[in-house]
N, C-alpha and C. Protein backbone atom coordinates (compact mmCIF):
# COMPACT_ATOMS: atom_id res chain seq x y z
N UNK A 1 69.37 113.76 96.46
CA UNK A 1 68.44 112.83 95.86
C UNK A 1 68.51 111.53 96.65
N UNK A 2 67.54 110.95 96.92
CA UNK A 2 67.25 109.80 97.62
C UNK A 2 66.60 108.73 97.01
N UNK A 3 66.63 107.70 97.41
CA UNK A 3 65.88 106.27 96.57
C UNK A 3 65.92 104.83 98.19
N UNK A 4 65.13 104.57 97.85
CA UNK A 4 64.70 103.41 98.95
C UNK A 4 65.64 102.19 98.26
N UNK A 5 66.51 101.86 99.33
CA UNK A 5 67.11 100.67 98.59
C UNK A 5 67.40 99.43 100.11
N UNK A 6 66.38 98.48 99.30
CA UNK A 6 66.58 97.59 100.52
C UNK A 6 65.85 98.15 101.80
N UNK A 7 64.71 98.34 101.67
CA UNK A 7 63.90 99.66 102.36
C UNK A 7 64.94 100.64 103.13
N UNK A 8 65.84 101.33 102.91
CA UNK A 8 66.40 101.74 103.67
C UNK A 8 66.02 103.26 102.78
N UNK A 9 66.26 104.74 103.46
CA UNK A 9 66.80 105.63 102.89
C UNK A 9 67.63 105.69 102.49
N UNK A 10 68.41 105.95 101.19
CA UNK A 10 69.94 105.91 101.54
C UNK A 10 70.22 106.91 99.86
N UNK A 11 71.16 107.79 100.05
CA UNK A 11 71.39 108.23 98.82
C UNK A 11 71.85 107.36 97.44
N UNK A 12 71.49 107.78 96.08
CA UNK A 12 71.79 107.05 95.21
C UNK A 12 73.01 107.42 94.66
N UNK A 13 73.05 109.51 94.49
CA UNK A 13 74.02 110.00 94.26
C UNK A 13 73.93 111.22 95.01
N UNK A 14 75.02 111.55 94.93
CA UNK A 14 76.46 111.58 94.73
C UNK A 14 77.11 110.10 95.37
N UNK A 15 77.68 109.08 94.74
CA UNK A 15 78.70 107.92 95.46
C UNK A 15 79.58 108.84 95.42
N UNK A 16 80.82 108.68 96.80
CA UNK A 16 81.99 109.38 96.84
C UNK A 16 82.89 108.21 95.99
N UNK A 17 83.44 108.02 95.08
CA UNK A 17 84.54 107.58 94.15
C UNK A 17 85.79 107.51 94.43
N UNK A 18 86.48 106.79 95.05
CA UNK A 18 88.44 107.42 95.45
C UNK A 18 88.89 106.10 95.07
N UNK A 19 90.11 106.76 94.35
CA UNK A 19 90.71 105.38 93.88
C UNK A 19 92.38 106.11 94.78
N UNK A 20 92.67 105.03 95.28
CA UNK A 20 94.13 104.81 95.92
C UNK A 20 95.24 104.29 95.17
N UNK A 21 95.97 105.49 94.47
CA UNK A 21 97.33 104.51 93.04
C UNK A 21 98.36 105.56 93.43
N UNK A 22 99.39 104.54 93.00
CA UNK A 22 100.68 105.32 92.48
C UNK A 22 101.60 104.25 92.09
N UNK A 23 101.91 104.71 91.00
CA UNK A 23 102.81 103.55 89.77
C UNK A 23 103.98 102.90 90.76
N UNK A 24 104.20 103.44 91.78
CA UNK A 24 105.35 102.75 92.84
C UNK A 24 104.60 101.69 93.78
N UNK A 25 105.60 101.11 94.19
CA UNK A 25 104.76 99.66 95.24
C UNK A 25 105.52 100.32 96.52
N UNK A 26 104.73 99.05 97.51
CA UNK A 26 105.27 99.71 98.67
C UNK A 26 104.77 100.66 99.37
N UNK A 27 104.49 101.64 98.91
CA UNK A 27 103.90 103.05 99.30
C UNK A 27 102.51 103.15 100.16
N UNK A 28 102.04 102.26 100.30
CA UNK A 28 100.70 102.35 101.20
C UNK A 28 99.55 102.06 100.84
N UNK A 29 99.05 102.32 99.71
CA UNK A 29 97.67 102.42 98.66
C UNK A 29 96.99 100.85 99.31
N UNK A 30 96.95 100.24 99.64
CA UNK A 30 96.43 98.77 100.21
C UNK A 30 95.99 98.96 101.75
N UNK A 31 96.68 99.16 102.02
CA UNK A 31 96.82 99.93 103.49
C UNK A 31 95.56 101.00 104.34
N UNK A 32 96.19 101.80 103.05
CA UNK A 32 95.46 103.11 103.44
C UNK A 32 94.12 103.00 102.82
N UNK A 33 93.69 102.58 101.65
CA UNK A 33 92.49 101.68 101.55
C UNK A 33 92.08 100.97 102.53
N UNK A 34 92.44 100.07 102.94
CA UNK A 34 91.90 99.45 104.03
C UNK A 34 91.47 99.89 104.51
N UNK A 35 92.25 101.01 105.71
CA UNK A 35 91.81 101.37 107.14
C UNK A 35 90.86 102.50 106.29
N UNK A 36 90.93 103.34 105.32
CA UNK A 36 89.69 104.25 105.06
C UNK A 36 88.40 103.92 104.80
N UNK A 37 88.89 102.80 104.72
CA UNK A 37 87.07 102.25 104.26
C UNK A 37 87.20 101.50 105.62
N UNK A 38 87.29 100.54 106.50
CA UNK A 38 87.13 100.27 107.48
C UNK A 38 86.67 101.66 108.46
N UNK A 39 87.57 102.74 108.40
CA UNK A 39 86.71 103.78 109.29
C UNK A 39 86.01 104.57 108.72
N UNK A 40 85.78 104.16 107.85
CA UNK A 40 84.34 104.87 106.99
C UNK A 40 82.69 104.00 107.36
N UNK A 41 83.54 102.67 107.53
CA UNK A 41 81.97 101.63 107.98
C UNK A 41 82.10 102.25 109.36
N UNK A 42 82.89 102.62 110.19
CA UNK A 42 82.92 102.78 112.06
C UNK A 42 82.19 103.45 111.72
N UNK A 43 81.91 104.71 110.90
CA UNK A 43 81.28 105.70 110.95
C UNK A 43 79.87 105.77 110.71
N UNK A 44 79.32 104.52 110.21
CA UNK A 44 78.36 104.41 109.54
C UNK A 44 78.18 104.37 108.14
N UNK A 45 78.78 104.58 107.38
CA UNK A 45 79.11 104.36 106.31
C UNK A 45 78.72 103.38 105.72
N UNK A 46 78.00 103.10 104.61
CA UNK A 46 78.18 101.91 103.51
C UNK A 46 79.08 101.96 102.40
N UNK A 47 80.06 101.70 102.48
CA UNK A 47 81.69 101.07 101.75
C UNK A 47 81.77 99.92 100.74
N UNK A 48 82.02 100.14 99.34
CA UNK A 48 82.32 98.77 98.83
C UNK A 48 83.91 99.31 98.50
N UNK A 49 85.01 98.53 98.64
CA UNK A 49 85.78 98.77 98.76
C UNK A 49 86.59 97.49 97.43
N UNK A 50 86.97 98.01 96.30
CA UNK A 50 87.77 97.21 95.09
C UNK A 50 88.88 97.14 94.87
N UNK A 51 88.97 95.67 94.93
CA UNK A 51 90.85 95.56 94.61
C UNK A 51 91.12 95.27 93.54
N UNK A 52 91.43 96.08 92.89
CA UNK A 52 92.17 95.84 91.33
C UNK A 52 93.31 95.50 90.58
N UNK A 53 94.35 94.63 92.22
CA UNK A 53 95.63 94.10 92.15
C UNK A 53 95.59 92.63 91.69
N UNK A 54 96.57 92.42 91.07
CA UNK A 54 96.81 90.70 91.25
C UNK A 54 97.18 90.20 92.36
N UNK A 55 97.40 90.43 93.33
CA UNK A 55 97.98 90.20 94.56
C UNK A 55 96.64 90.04 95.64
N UNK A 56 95.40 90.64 95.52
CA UNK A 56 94.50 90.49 96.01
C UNK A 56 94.65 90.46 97.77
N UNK A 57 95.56 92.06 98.16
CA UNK A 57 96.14 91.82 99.24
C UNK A 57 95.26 92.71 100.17
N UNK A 58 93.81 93.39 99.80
CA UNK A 58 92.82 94.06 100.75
C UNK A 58 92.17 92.65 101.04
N UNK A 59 92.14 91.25 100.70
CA UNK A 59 91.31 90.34 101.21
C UNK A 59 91.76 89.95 102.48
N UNK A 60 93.31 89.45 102.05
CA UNK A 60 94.11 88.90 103.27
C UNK A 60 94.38 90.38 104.04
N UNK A 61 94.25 91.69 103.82
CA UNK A 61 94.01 92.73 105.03
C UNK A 61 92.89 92.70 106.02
N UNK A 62 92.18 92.11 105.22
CA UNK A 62 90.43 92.10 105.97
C UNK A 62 90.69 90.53 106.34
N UNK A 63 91.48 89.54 106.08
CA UNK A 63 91.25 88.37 106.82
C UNK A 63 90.13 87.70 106.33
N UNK A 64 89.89 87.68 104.82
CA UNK A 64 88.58 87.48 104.59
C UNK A 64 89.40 86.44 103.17
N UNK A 65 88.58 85.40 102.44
CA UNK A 65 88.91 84.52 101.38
C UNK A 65 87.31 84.69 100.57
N UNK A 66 87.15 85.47 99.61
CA UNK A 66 85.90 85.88 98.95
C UNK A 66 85.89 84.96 97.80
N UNK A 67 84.63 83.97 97.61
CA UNK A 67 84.65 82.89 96.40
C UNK A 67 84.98 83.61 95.52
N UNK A 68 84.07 84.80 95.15
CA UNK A 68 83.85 85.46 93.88
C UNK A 68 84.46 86.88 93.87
N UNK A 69 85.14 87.17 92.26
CA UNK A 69 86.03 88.96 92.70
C UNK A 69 85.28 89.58 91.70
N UNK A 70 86.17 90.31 91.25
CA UNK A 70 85.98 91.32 90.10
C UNK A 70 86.07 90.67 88.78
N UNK A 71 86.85 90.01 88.75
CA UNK A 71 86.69 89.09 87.50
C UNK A 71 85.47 88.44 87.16
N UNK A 72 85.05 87.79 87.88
CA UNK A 72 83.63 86.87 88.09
C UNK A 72 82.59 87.93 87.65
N UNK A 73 82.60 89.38 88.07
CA UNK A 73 81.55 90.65 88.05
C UNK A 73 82.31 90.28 86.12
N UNK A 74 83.32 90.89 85.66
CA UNK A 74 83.36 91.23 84.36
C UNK A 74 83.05 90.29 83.31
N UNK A 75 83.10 88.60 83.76
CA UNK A 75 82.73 87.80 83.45
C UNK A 75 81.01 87.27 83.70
N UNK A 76 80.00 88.53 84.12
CA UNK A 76 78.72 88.35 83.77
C UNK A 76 78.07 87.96 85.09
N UNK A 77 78.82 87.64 86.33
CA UNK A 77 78.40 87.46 87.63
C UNK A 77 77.15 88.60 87.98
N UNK A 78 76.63 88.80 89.00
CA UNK A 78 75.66 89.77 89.30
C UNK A 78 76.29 90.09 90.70
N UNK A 79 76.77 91.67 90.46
CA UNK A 79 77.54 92.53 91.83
C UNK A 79 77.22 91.99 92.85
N UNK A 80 75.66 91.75 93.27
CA UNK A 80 75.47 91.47 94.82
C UNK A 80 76.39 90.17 95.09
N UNK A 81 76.31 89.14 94.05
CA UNK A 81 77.04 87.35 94.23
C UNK A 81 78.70 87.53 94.67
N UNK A 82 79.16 88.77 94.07
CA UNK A 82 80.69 89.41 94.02
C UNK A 82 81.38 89.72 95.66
N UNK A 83 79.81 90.56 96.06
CA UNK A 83 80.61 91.06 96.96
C UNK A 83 80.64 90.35 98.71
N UNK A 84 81.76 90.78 99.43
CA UNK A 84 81.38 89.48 100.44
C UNK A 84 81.70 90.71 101.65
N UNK A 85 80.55 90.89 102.35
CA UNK A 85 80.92 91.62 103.84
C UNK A 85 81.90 91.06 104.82
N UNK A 86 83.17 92.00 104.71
CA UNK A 86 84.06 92.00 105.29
C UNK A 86 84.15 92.41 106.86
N UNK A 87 83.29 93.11 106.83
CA UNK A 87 82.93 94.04 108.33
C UNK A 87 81.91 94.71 108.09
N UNK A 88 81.20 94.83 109.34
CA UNK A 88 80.02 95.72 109.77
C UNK A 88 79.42 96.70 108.40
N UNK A 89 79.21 97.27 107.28
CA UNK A 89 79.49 97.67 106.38
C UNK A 89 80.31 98.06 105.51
N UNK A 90 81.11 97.22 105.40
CA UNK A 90 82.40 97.43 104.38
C UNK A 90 82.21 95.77 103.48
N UNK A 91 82.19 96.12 102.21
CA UNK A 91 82.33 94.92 101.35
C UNK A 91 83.32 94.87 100.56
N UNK A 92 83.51 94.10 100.32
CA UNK A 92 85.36 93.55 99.32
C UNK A 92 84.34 93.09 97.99
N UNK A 93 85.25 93.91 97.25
CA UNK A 93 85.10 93.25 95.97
C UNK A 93 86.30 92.75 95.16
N UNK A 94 86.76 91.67 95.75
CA UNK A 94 88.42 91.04 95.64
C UNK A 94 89.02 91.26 94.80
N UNK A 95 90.30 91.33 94.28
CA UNK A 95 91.11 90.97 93.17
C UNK A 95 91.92 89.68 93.25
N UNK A 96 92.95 89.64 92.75
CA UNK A 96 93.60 88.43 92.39
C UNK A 96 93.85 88.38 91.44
N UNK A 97 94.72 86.96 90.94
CA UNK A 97 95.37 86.59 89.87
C UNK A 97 94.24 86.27 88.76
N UNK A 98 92.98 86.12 89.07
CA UNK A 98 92.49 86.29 87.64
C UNK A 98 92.04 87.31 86.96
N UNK A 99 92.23 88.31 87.79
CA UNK A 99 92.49 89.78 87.15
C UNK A 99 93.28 90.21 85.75
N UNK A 100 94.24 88.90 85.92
CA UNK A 100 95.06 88.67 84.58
C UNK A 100 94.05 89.08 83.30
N UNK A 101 93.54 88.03 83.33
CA UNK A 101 92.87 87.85 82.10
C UNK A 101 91.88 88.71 81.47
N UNK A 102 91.33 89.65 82.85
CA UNK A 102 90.50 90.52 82.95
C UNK A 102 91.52 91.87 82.05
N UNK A 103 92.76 91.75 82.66
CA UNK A 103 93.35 92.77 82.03
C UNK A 103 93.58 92.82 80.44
N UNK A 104 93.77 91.07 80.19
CA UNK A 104 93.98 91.10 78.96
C UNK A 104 93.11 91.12 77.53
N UNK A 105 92.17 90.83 78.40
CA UNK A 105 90.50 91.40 77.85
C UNK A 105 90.18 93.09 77.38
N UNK A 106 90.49 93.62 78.21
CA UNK A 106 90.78 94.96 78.08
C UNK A 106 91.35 95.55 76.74
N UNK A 107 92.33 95.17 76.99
CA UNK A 107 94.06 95.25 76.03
C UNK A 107 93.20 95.40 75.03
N UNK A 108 92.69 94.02 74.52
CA UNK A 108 91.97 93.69 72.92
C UNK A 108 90.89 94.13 72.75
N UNK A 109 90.33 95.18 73.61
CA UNK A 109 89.21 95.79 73.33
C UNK A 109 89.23 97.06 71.98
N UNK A 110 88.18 97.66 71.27
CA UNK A 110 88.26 98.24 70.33
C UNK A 110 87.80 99.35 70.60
N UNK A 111 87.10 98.80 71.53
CA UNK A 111 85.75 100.15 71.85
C UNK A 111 85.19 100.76 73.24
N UNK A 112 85.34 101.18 73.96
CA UNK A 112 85.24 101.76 75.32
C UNK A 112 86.03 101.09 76.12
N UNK A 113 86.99 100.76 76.02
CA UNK A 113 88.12 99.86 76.95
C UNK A 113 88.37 100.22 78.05
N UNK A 114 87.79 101.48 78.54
CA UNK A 114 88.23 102.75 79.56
C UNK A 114 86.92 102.23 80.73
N UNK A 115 85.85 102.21 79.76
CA UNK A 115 84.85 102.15 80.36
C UNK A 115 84.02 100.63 81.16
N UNK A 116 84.96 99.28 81.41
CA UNK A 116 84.80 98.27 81.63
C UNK A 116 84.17 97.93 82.93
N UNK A 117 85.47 98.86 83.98
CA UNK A 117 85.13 99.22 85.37
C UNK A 117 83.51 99.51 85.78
N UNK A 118 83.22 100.92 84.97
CA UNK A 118 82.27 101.60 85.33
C UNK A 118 81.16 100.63 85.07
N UNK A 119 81.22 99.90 83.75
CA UNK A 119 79.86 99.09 83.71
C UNK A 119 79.65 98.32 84.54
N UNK A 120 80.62 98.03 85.05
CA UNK A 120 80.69 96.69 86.12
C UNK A 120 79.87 97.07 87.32
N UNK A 121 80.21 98.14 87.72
CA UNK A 121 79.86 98.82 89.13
C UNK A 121 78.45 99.94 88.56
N UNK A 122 77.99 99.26 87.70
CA UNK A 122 76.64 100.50 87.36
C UNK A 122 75.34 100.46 88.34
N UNK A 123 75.31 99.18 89.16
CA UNK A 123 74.44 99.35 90.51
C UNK A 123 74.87 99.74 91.28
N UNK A 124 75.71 100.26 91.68
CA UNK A 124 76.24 100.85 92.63
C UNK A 124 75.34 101.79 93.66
N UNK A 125 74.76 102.82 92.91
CA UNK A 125 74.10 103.53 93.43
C UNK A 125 73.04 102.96 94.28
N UNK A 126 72.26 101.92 93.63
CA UNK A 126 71.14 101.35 92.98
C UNK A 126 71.65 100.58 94.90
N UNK A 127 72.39 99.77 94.83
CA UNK A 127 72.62 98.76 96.40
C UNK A 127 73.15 100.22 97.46
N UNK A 128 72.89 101.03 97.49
CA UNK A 128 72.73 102.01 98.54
C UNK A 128 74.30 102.76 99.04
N UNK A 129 75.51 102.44 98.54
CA UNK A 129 76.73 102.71 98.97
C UNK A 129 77.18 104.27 98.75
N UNK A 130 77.25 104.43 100.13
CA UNK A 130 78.50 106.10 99.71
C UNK A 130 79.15 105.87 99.58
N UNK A 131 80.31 105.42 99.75
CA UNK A 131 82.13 105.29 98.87
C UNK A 131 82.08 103.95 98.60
N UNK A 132 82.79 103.55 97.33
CA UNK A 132 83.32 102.90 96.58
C UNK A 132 84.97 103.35 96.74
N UNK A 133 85.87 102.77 97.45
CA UNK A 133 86.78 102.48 97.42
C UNK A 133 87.96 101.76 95.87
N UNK A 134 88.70 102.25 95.74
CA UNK A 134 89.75 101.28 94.88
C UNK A 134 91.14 101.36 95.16
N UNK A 135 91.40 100.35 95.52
CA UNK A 135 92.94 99.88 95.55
C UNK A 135 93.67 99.25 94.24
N UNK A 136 94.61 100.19 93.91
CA UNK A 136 94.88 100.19 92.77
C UNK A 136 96.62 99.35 92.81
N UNK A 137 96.67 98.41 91.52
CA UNK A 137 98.20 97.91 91.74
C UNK A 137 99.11 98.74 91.50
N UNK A 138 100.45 98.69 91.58
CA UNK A 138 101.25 99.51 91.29
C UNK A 138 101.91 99.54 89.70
N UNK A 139 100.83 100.56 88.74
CA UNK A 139 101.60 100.35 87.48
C UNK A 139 100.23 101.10 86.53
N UNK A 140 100.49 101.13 85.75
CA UNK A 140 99.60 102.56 85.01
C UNK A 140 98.89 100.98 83.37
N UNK A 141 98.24 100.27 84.43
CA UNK A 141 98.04 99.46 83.24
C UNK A 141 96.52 99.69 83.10
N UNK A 142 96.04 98.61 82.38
CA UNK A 142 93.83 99.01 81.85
C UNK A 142 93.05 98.73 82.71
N UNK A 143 93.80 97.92 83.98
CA UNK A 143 92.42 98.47 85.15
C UNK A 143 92.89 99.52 85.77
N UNK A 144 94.06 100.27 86.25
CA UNK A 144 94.09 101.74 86.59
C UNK A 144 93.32 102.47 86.11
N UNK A 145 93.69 102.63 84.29
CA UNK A 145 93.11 103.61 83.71
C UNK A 145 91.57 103.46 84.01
N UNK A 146 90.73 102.53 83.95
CA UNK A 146 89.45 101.83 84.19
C UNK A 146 88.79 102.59 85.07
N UNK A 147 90.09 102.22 86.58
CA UNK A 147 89.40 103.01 87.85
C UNK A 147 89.62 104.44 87.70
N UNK A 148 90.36 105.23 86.92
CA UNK A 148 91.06 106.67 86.76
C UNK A 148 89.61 107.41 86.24
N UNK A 149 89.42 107.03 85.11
CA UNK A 149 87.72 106.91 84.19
C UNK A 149 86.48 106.84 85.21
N UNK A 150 86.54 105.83 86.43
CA UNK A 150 85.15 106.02 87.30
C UNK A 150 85.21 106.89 88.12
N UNK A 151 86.79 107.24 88.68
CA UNK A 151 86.36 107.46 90.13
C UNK A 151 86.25 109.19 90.26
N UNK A 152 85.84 109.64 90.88
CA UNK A 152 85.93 110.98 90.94
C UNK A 152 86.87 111.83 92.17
N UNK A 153 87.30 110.72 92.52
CA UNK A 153 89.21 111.41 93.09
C UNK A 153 89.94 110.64 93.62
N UNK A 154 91.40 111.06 93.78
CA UNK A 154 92.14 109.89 93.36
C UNK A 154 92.87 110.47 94.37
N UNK A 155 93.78 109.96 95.66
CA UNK A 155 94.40 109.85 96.80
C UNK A 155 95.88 108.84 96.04
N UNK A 156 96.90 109.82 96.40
CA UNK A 156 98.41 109.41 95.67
C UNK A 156 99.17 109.12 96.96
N UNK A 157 99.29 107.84 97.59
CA UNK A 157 99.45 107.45 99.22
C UNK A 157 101.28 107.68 98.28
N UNK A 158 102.06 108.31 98.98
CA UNK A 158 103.57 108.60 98.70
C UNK A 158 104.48 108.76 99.98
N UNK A 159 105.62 107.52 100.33
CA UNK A 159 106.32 107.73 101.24
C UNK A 159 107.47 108.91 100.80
N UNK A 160 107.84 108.90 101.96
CA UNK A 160 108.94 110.65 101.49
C UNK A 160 110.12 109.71 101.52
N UNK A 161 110.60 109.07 100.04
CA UNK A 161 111.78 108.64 99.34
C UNK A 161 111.97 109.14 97.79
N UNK A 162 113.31 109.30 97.84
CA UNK A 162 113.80 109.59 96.56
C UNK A 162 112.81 109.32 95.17
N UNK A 163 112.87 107.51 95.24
CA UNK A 163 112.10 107.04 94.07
C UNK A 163 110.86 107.50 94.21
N UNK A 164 110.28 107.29 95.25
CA UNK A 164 108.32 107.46 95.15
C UNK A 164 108.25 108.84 94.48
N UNK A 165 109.26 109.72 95.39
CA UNK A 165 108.29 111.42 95.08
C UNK A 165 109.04 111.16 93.36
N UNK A 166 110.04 110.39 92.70
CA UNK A 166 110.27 110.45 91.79
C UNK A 166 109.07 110.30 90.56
N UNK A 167 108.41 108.83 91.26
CA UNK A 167 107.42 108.25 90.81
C UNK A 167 105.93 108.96 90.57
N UNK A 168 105.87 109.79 91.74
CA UNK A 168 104.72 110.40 91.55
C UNK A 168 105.01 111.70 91.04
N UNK A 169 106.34 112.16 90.58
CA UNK A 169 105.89 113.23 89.58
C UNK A 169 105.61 112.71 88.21
């Protein structure tokens, strides 16, 4: 299925979905985000790529300082204002420390709490992107679950140590 977006051809769906987690730090998931969506734009690719850490450490990977993150999107911003081209087709949709609050918003939710992420990113299709990227922090809290709920597969970056393979069983 196809849709003109931005006169371009470009598919609406299937978006490829991958979220990058594992409850351990250290392990790569920032990283390996990065460079997959960076060689996903080499490729031609249109990439929005989400950081859902407090640490907001895919910005300073990309060398990039984005006014506006994900917070700003859950706080009523409009996606396109969010996102800031990082490279040739790859866009950051930042995290950071006000992710806090974003999380704690969540928490006190009653009613689709799962589903916060997805509303956020419901143009998605709509601004022309095949992968949506997520870099996930290390810890099984309500924006994991958030991104767990959108994405439609999930890449477990695991160094070969005791704790990690501990972690990821």
């Amino acid at each position: 299925k196809t849709t003109a977006a931005n006169g371009n051809n470009r598919r609406a769906y299937p978006v490829r979905k991958i979220v990058f987690s594992n409850a351990k730090g250290g392990v790569g998931k920032t990283t390996t985000a990065v460079s997959v969506a960076h060689g996903l734009a080499l490729k031609g690719k249109k990439v929005l790529l989400v950081d859902l850490d407090t640490q907001g450490q895919c910005a300073v990977s990309l060398g990039v300082s984005p006014a506006l993150g994900l917070a700003d999107l859950v706080d009523g911003a409009k996606l396109q204002e969010c996102l800031l081209e990082a490279r040739e087709g790859l866009c950051l949709l930042r995290g950071g420390l006000d992710l806090a609050a974003v999380t704690r918003s969540i928490s006190r939710r009653d009613f689709k709490s799962e589903a916060v992420l997805s509303d956020a990113l419901k143009e998605v299709p709509v601004l022309g992107f095949d992968f949506v990227l997520i870099d996930t922090a290390p810890s099984f809290g309500p924006l994991n679950v958030n991104a767990f709920f959108f994405a439609s597969e999930i890449v477990v970056p695991a160094s070969l140590e005791g704790l990690t393979l501990h972690g990821l069983k």
